[in-house]
Protein backbone atom coordinates (compact mmCIF):
# COMPACT_ATOMS: atom_id res chain seq x y z
CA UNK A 1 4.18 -75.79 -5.48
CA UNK A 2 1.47 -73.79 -3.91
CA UNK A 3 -2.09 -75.09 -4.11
CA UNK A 4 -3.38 -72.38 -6.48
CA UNK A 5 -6.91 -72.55 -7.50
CA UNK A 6 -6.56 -72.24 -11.72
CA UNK A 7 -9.87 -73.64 -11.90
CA UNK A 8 -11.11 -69.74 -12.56
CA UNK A 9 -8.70 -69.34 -15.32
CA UNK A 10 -9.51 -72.53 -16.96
CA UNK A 11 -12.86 -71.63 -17.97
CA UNK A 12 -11.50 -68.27 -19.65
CA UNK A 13 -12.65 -68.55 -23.51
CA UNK A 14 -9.49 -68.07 -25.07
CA UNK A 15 -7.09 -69.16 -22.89
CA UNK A 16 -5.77 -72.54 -24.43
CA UNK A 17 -6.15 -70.75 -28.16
CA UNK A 18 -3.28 -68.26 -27.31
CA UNK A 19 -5.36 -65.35 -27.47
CA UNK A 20 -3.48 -62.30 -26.40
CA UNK A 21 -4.43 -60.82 -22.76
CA UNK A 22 -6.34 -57.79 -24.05
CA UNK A 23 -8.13 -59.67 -26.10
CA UNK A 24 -8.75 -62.76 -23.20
CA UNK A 25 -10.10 -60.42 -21.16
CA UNK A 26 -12.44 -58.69 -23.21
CA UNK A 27 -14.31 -62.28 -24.02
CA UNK A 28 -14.71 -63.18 -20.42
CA UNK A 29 -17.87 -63.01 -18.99
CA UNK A 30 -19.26 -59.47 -18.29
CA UNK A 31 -18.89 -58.19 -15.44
CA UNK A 32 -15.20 -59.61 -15.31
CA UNK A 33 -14.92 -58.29 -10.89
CA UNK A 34 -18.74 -60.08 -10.04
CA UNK A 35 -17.89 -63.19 -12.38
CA UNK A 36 -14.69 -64.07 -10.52
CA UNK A 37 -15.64 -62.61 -7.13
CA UNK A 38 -18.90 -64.97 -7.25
CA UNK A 39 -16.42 -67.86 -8.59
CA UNK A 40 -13.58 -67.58 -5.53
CA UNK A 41 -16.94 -67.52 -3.30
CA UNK A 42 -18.48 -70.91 -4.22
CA UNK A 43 -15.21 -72.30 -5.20
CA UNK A 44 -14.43 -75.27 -2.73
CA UNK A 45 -10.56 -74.01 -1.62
CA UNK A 46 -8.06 -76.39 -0.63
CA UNK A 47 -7.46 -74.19 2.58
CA UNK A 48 -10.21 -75.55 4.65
CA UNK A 49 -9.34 -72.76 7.22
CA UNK A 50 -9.93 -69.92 5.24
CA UNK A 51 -13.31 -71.47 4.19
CA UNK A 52 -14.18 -72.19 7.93
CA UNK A 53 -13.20 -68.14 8.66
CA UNK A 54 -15.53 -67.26 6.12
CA UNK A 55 -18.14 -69.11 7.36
CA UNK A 56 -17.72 -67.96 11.12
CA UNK A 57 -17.93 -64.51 9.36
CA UNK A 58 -21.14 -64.90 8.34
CA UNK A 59 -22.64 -66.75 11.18
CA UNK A 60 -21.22 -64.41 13.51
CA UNK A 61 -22.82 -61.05 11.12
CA UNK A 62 -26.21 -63.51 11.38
CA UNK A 63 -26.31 -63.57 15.10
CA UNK A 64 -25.14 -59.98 15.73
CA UNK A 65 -27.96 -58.61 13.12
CA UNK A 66 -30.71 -61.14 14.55
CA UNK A 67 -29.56 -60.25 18.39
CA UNK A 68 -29.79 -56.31 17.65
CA UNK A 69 -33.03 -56.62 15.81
CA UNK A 70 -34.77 -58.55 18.37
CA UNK A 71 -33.50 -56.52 21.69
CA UNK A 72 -34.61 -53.15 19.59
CA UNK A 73 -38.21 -55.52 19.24
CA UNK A 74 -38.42 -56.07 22.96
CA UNK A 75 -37.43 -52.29 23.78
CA UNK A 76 -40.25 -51.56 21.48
CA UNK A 77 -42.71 -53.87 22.93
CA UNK A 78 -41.72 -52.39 27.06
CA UNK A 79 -41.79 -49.02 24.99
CA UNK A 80 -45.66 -49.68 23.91
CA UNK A 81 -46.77 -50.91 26.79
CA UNK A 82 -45.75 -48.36 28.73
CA UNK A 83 -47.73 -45.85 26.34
CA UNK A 84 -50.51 -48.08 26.02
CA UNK A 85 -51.07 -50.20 29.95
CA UNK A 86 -49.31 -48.14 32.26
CA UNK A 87 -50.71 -44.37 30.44
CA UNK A 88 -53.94 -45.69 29.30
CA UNK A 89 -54.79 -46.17 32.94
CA UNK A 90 -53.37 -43.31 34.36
CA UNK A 91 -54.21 -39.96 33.25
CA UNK A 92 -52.19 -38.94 30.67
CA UNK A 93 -52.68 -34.89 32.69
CA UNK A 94 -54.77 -33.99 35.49
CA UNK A 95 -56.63 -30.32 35.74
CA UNK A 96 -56.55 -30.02 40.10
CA UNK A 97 -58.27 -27.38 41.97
CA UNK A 98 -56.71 -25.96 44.68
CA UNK A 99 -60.71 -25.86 46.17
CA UNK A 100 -63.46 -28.54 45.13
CA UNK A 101 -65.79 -27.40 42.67
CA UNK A 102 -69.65 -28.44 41.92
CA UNK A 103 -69.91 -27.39 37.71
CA UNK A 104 -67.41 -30.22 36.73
CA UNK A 105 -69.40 -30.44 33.94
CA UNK A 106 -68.06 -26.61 32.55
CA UNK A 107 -64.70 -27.79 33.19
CA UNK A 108 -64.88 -30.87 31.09
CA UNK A 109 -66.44 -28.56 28.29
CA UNK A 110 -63.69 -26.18 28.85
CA UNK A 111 -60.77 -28.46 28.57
CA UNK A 112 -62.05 -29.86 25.89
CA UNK A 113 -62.11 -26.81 23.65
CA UNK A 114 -58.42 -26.83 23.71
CA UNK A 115 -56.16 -28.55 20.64
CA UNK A 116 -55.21 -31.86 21.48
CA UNK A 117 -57.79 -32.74 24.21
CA UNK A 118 -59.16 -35.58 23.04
CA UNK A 119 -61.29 -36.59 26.33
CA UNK A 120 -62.06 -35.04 29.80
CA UNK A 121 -63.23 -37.53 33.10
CA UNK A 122 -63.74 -35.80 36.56
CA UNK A 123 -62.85 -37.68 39.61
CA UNK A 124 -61.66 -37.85 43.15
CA UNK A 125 -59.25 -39.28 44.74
CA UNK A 126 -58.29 -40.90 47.88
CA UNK A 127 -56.08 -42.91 49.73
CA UNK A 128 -56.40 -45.93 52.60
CA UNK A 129 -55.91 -49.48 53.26
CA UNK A 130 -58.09 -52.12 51.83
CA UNK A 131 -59.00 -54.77 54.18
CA UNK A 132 -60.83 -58.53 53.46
CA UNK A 133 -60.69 -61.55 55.47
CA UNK A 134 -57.91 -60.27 57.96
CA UNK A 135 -55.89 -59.35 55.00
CA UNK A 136 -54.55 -55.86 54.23
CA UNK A 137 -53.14 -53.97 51.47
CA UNK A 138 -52.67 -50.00 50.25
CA UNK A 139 -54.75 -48.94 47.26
CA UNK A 140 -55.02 -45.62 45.53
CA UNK A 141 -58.87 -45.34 45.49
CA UNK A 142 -60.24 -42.92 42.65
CA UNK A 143 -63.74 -42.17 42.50
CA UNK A 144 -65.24 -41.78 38.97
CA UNK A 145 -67.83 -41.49 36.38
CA UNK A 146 -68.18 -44.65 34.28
CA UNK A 147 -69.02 -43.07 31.32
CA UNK A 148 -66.85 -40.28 31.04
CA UNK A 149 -63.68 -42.83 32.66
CA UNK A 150 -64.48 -44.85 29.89
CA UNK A 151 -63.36 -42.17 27.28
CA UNK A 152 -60.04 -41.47 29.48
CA UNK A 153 -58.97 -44.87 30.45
CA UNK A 154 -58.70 -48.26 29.01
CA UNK A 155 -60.39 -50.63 31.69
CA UNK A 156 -63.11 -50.98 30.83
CA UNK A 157 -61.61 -53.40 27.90
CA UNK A 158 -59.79 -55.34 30.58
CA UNK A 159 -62.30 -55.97 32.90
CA UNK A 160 -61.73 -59.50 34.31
CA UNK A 161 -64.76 -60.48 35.65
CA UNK A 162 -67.49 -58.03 36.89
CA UNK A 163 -68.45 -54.10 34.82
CA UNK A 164 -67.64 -50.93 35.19
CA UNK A 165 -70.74 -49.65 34.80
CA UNK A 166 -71.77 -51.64 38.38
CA UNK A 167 -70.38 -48.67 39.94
CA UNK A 168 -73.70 -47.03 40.66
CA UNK A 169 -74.18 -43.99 43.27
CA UNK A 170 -75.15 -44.84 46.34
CA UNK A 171 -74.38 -48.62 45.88
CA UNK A 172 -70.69 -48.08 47.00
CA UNK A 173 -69.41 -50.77 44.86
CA UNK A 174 -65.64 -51.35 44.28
CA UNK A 175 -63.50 -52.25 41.27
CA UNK A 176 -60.33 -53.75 41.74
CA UNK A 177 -57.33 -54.46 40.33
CA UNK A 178 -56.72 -58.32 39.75
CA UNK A 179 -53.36 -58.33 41.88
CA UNK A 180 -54.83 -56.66 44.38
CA UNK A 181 -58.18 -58.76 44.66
CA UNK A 182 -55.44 -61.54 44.78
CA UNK A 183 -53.52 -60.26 47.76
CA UNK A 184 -56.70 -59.68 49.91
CA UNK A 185 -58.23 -63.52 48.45
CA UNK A 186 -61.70 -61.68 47.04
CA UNK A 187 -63.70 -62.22 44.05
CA UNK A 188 -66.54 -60.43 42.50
CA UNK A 189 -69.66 -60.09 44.91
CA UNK A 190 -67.48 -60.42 48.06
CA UNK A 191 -66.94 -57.53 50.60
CA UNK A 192 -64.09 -55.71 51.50
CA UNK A 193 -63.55 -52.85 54.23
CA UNK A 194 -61.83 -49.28 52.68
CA UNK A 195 -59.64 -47.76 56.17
CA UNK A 196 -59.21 -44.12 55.64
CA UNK A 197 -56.11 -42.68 57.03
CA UNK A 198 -58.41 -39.43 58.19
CA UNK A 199 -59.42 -39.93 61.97
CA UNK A 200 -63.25 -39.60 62.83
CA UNK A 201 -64.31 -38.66 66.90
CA UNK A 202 -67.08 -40.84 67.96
CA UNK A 203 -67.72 -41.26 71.48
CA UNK A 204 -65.25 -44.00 72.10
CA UNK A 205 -62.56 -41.66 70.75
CA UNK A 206 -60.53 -40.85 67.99
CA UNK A 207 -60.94 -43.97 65.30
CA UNK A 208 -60.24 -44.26 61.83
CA UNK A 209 -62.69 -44.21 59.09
CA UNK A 210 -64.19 -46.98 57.10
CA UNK A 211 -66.66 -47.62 54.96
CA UNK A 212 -67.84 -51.55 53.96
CA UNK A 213 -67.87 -51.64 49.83
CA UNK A 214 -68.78 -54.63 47.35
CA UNK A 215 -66.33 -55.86 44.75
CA UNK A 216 -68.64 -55.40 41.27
CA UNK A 217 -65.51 -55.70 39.43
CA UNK A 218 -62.16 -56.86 38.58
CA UNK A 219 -59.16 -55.44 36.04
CA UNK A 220 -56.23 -57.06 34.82
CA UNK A 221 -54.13 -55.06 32.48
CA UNK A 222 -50.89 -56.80 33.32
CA UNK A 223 -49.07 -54.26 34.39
CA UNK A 224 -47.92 -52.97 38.10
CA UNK A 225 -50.54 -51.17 38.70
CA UNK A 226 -52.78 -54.23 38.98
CA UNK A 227 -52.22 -54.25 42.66
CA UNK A 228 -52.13 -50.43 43.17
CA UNK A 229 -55.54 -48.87 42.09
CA UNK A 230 -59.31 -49.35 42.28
CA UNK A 231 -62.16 -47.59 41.62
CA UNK A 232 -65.34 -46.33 43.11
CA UNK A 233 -68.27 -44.61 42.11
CA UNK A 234 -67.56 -40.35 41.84
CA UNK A 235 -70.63 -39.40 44.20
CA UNK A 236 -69.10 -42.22 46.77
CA UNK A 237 -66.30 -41.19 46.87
CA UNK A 238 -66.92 -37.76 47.48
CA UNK A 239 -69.50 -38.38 50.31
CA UNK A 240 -66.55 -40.50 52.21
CA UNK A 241 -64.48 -37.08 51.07
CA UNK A 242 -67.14 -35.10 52.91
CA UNK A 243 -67.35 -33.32 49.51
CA UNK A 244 -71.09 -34.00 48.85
CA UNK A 245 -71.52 -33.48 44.65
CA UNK A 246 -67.91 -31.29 44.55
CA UNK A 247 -64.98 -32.89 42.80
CA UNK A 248 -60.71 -32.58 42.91
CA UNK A 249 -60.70 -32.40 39.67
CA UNK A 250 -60.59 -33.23 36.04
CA UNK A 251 -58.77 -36.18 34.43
CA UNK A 252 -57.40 -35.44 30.80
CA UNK A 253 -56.26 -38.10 27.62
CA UNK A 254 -54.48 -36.00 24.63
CA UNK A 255 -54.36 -37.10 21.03
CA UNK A 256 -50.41 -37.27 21.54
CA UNK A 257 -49.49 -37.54 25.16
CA UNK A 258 -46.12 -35.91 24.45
CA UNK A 259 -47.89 -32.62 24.06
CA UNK A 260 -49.99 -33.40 27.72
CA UNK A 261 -47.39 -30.98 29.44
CA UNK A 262 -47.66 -27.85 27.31
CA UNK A 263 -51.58 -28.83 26.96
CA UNK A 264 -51.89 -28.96 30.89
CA UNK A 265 -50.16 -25.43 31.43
CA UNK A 266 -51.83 -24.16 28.27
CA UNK A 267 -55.22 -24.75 30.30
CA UNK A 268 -54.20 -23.48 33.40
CA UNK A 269 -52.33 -20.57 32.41
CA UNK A 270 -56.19 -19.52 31.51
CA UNK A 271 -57.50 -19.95 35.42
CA UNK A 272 -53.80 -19.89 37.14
CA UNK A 273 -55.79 -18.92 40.34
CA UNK A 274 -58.46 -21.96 40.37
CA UNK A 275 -56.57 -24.80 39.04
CA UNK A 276 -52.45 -26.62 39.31
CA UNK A 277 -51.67 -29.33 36.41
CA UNK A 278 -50.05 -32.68 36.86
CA UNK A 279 -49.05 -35.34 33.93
CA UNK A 280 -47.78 -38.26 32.89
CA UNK A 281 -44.24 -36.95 32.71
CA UNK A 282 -43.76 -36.38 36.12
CA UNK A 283 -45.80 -39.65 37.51
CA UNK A 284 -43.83 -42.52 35.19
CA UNK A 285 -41.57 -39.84 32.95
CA UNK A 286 -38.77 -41.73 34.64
CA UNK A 287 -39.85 -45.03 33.52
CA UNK A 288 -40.39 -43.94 30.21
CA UNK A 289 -37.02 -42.31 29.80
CA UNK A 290 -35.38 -45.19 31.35
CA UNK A 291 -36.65 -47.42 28.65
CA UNK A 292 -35.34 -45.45 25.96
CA UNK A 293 -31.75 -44.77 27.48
CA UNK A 294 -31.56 -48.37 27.48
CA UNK A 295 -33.07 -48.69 24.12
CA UNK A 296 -30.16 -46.31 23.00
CA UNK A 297 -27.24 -48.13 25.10
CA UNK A 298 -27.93 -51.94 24.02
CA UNK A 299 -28.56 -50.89 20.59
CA UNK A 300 -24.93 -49.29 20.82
CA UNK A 301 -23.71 -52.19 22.80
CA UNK A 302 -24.39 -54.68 20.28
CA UNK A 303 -23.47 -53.09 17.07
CA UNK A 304 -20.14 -54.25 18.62
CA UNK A 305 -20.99 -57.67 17.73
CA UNK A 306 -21.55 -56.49 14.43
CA UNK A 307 -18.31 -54.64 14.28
CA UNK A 308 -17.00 -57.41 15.39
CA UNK A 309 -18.16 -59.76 12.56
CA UNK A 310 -16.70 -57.11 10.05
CA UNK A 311 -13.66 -58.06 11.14
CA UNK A 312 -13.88 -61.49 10.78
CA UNK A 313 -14.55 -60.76 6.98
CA UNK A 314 -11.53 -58.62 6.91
CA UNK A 315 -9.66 -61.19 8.42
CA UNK A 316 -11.11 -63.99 6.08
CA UNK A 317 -10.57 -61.73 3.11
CA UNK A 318 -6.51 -60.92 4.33
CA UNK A 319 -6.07 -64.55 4.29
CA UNK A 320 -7.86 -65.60 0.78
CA UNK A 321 -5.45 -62.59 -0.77
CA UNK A 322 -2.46 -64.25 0.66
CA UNK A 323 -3.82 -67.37 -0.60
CA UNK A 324 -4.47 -66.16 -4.22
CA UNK A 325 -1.14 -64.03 -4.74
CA UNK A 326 -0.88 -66.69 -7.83
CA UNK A 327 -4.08 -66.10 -9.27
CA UNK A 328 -4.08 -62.49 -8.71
CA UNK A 329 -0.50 -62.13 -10.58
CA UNK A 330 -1.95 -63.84 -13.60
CA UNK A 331 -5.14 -62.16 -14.23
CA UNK A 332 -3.15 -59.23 -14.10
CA UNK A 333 -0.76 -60.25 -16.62
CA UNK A 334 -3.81 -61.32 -18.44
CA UNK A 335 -4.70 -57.19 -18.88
CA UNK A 336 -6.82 -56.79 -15.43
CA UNK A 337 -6.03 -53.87 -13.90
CA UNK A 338 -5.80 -53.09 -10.20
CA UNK A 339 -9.07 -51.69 -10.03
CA UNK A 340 -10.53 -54.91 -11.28
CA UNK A 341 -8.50 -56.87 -8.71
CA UNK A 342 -10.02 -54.64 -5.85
CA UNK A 343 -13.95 -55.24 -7.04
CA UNK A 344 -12.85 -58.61 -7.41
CA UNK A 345 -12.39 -59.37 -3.56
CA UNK A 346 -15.03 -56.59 -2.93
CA UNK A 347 -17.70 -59.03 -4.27
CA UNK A 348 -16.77 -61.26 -2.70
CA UNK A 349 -16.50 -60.03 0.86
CA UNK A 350 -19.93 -58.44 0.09
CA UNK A 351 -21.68 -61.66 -1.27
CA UNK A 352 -20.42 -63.03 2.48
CA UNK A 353 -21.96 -59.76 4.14
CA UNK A 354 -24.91 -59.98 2.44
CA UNK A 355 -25.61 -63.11 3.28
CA UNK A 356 -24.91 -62.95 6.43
CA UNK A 357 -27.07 -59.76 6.76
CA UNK A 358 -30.20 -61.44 4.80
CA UNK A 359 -29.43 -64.57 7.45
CA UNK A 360 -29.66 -62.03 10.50
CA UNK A 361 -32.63 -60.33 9.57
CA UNK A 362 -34.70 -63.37 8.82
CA UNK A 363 -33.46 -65.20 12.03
CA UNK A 364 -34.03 -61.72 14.08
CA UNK A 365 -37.72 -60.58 12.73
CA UNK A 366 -38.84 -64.54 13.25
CA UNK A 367 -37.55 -64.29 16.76
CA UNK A 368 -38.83 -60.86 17.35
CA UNK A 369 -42.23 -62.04 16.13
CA UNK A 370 -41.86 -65.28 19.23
CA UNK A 371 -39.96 -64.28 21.64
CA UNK A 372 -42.90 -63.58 23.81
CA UNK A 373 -44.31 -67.17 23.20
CA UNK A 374 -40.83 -68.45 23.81
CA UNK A 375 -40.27 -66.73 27.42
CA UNK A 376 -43.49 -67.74 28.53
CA UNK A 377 -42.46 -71.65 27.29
CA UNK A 378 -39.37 -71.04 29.48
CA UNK A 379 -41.50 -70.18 32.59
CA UNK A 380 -43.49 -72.60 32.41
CA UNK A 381 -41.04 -75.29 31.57
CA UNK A 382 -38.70 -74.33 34.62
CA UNK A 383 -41.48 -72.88 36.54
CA UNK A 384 -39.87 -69.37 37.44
CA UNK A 385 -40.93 -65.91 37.10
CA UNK A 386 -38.70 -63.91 34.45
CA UNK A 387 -40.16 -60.50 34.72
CA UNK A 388 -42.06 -59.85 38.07
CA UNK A 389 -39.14 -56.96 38.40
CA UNK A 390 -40.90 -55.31 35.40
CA UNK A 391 -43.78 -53.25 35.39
CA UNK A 392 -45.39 -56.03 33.19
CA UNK A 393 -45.82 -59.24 33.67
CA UNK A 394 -44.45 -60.97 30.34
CA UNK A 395 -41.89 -60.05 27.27
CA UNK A 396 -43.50 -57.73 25.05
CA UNK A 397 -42.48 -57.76 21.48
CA UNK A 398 -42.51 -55.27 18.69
CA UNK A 399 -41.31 -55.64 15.20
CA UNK A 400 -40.83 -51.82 13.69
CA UNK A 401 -39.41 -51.63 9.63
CA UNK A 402 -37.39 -48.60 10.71
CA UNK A 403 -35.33 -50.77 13.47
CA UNK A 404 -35.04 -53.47 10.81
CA UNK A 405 -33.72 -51.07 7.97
CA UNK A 406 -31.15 -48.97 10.21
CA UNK A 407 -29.89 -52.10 11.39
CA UNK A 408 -29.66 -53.76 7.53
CA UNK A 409 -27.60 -50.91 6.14
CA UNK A 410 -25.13 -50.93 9.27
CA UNK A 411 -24.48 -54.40 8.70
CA UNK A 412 -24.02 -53.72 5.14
CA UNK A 413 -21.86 -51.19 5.52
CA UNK A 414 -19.36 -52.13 8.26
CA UNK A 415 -19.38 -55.42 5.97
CA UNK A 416 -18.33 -53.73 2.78
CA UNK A 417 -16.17 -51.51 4.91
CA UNK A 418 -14.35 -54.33 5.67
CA UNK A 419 -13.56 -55.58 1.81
CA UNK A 420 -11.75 -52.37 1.14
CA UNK A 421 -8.01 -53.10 3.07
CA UNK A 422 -8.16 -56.90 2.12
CA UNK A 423 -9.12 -55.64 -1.19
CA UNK A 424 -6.96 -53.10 -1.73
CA UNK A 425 -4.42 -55.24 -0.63
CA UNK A 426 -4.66 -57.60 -3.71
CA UNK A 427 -4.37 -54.91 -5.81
CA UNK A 428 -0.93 -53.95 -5.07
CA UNK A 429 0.31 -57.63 -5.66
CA UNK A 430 3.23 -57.55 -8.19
CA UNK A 431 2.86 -60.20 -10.71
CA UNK A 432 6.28 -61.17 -11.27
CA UNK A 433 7.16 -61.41 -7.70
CA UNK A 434 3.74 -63.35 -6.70
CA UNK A 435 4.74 -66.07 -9.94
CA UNK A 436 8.57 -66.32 -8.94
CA UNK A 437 8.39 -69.42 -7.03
CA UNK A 438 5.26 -71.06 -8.28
């Protein structure tokens, strides 16, 4: 004898009375497909295989839902700090004139008239070596206005120790990055000696420039750029330029930096002959596309693992058919139709892909909301550096309904995908054949 499960078709009102099979069937409980299908789920089988499948099934959905979820998170979280670190620091376009130019002021006004300009900054810029206590390192030195920077930029909400607003004319004071301060061992207060690359003749020869600044201030953003940039006052800057009050030009944010590039040639199609436009795009575009190209590729890469737990229900489902053939022959002799038999197996490949999907999202938002806090555990437990590579410093996170919704209704549809063969299948089971030998 085979170890059918009758323990479905002993609770059928009816069926010890002799009803007839129209009539059985019409007493069960309504819906006749969800009743069963929920019953053969929670049933404890015999088979303690097939029940083991089923359960790999669902663990296996759980983790591939939960693992897409939180690598989407993480892509989100380089994603926004790209947009709001890296491009809140530098300018999101730049107005440059191909000659310095005294009415900065007019230019500001100008560019702001345009759609989508939120804010306007002037500023020079130069290059050299920063030295301090025999150490050296390369900075990108921009000179600037601390009240206008401070509607372009975002550092003056990350200032470490020290102000912006210390950068005074005349005082040649020096902001700098806290990875660079690092590198040359200063702190607020101490001095530091900017090398320009230009040569100057004095009468010992050609030497190089240099000019002794204070450090008034230090910025940590966590990002890269943390060891790349500091800042000096505008007028400073251009006096060490040899530009007395003239400027390079004018720094611009935009109320959606995807728009800075048509923006930028917007404004200078208006003074093509005074003025060339850089932006974001063509300073960290790269890095920005690279991010979501590999958004796009693990999110493809790991609906595999997804596609691969739809399987494992199909699988699961194949075997519980060949396991019911008994059952299956006798509702259908009973009056259930083949249709019924295919919504019974349906449900219950779907209550298992359900599940697991529920499972996957709850495990995958909850490690999406701690997955920084639990890299940072690692670090310091082991005492390594995950993500110096990176142009931050840490795992950023972040959670977005969309990613969580897309990813939901893949599940649950590769899942109930998978309950059409198996269920399908059991619908084309003959009854007299199934019951020969039982």
């Amino acid at each position: 004898m085979h170890s059918t499960d009758y323990s479905v078709l002993t609770d059928l009102p009816g069926l010890v009375q002799g009803r007839t099979k129209c009539g059985l069937m019409r007493r069960m409980f309504k819906p006749v497909p969800l009743f069963i299908g929920l019953r053969y789920t929670r049933a404890k089988r015999r088979n303690h295989f097939i029940s083991f499948i089923s359960l790999t099934s669902i663990i296996g959905l759980m983790l591939g839902v939960a693992v897409l979820i939180t690598v989407l998170s993480v892509m989100n979280g380089f994603d926004r700090e790209l947009k709001t670190r890296i491009l809140g620091m530098v300018p999101h376009a730049t107005l440059n004139a191909y000659e310095p130019f005294h009415n900065w002021k007019r230019v500001t006004d100008f560019a702001l008239r345009e759609p989508g300009v939120e804010a306007a900054a002037p500023f020079n810029q130069l290059q050299g070596m920063i030295a301090a206590g025999g150490l050296v390192s390369g900075a990108m030195v921009t000179g600037i206005e601390p009240e206008y920077e401070k509607k372009v930029s975002i550092i003056h909400h990350h200032m470490q120790d020290g102000s912006i607003d210390a950068l005074r004319e005349g005082e040649f004071g020096i902001v700098l990055g806290a990875g660079l301060a690092s590198n040359l061992g200063v702190m607020t207060g101490d001095k530091v000696t900017l090398v320009m690359p230009e040569a100057a003749l004095s009468p010992a020869g050609v030497t190089p420039r240099f000019k002794r600044f204070t450090v008034v201030g230090i910025f940590k953003v966590g990002a890269d750029i943390d060891s790349m940039i500091a800042y000096v006052n505008l007028h400073d800057a251009g006096r060490l330029l040899r530009l007395d009050d003239k400027v390079q030009g004018v720094r611009l944010k935009m109320k959606d930096l995807f728009q800075a590039q048509d923006i930028s040639y917007a404004l200078v199609q208006k003074h093509p002959r005074f003025f060339y436009a850089t932006n974001w795009t063509q300073t960290h575009g790269n890095l920005f596309n690279a991010i979501k190209m590999e958004k796009a590729m693990m999110a493809i890469l790991l609906m595999f693992i997804v596609m691969v737990s739809a399987f494992n229900i199909l699988s699961s489902l194949v075997m519980v058919v060949q396991d019911k053939k008994a059952d299956i022959a006798i509702l259908r002799t009973l009056g259930a139709s083949p249709v019924t038999i295919m919504k019974i197996f349906m449900v219950q490949g779907s209550v298992i892909g359900v599940v697991g999907t529920l499972a996957g999202v709850s495990l995958g938002v909850l490690l999406s909301l701690t997955i920084g806090d639990i890299a940072s555990g690692i670090e310091h437990l082991f005492n390594i550096s995950l993500f110096d590579a990176y142009f931050v410093n840490y795992l950023p996170s972040q959670l977005e309904l969309s990613d969580v919704v897309w990813v939901s209704i893949l599940a649950l549809f590769l899942s109930f995908g998978a309950t059409i063969y198996p269920a399908w299948a059991a619908s084309r089971v003959q009854p007299a054949e199934a019951l020969r030998y039982e």
